[in-house]
Protein backbone atom coordinates (compact mmCIF):
# COMPACT_ATOMS: atom_id res chain seq x y z
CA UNK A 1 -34.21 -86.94 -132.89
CA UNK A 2 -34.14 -90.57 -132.07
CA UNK A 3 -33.54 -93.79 -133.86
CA UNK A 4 -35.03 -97.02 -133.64
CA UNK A 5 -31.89 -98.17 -131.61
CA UNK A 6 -31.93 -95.67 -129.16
CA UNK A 7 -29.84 -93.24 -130.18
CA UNK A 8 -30.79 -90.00 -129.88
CA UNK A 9 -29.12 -86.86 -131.46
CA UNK A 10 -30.31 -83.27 -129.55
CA UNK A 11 -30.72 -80.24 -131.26
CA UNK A 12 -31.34 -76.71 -128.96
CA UNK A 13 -30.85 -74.28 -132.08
CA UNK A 14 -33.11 -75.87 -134.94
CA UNK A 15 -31.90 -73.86 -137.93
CA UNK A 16 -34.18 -75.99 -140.02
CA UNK A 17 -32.15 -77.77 -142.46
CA UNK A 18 -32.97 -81.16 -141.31
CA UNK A 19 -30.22 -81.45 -139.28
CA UNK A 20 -30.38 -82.66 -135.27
CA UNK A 21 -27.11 -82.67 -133.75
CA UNK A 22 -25.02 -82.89 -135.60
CA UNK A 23 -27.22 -85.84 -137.96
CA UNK A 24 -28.81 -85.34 -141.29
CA UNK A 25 -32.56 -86.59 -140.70
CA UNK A 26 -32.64 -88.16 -144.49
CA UNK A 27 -29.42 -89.81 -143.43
CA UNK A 28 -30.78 -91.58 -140.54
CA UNK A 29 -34.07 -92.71 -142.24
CA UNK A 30 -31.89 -94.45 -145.00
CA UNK A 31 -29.57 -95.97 -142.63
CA UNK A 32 -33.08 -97.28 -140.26
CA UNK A 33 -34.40 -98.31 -143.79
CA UNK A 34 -30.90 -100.37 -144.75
CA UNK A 35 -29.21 -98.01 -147.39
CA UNK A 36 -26.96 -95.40 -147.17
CA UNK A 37 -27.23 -91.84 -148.45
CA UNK A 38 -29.34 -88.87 -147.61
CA UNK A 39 -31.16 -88.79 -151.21
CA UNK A 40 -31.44 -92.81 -150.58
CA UNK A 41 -33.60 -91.29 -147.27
CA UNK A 42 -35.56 -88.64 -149.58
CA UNK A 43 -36.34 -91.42 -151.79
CA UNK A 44 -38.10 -93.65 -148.80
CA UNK A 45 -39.55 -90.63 -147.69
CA UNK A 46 -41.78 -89.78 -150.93
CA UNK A 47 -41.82 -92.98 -152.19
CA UNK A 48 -45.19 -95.57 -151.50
CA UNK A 49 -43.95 -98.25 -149.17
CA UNK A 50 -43.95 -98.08 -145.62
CA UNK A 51 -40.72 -97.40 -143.79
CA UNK A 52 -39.07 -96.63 -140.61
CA UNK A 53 -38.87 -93.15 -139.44
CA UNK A 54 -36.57 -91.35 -136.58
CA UNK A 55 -38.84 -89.62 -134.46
CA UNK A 56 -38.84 -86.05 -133.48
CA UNK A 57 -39.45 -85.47 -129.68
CA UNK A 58 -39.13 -83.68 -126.43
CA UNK A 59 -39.10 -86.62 -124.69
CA UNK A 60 -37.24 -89.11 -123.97
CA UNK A 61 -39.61 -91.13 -121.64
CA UNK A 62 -41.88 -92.25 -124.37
CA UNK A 63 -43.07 -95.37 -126.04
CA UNK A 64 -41.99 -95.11 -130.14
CA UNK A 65 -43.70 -97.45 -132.78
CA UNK A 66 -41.13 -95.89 -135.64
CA UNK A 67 -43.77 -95.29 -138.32
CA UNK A 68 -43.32 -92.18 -140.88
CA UNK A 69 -43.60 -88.75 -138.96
CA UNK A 70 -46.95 -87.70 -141.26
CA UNK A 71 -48.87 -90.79 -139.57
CA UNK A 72 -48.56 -88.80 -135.93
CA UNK A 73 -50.37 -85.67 -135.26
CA UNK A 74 -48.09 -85.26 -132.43
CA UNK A 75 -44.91 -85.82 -133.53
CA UNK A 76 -42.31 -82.99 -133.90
CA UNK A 77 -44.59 -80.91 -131.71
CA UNK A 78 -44.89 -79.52 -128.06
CA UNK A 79 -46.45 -82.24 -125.90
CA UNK A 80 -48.74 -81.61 -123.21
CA UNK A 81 -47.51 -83.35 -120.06
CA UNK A 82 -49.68 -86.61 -120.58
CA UNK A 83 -49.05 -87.88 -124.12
CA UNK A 84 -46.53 -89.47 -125.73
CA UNK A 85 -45.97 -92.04 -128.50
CA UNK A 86 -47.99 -95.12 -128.15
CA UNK A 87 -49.27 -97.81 -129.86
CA UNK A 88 -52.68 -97.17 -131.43
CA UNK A 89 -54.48 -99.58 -129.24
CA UNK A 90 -53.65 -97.70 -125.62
CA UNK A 91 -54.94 -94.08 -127.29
């Protein structure tokens, strides 16, 4: 998982609670989005204005554009060798 500032938390035993080395993914979208708490993250999340979201990779040789993980058919998922985040215009 990695944040807008380039910090990047690793995860090799996904256990599925959200969590990515060690950092709560609802955390780290309310901390990108300026508050504080994991249900202040939930709350961005499923609410109707556009945030900033970590992103979920393999990579770490990719171009981000931080928009919410449901906008990016490819994010979270096994890449081919080729693609990575870019902006909409180079796809």
């Amino acid at each position: 998982m990695r944040d807008d500032k380039g910090n990047v938390w690793r995860e090799d035993n996904y256990e599925g609670y959200g969590e990515f080395g060690g950092k709560d993914f609802y955390e780290l979208l309310a901390e990108m989005n300026g508050k504080k708490t994991r249900f202040d993250g939930i709350d961005i999340a499923f609410g109707n204005e556009p945030f900033k979201s970590p992103n979920l990779t393999e990579r770490e040789d990719c171009t981000y554009n931080w928009r919410g993980p449901e906008e990016c058919e490819y994010q979270g998922y096994f890449y081919d060798d080729h693609h990575c985040w870019e902006d909409d215009d180079e796809e």
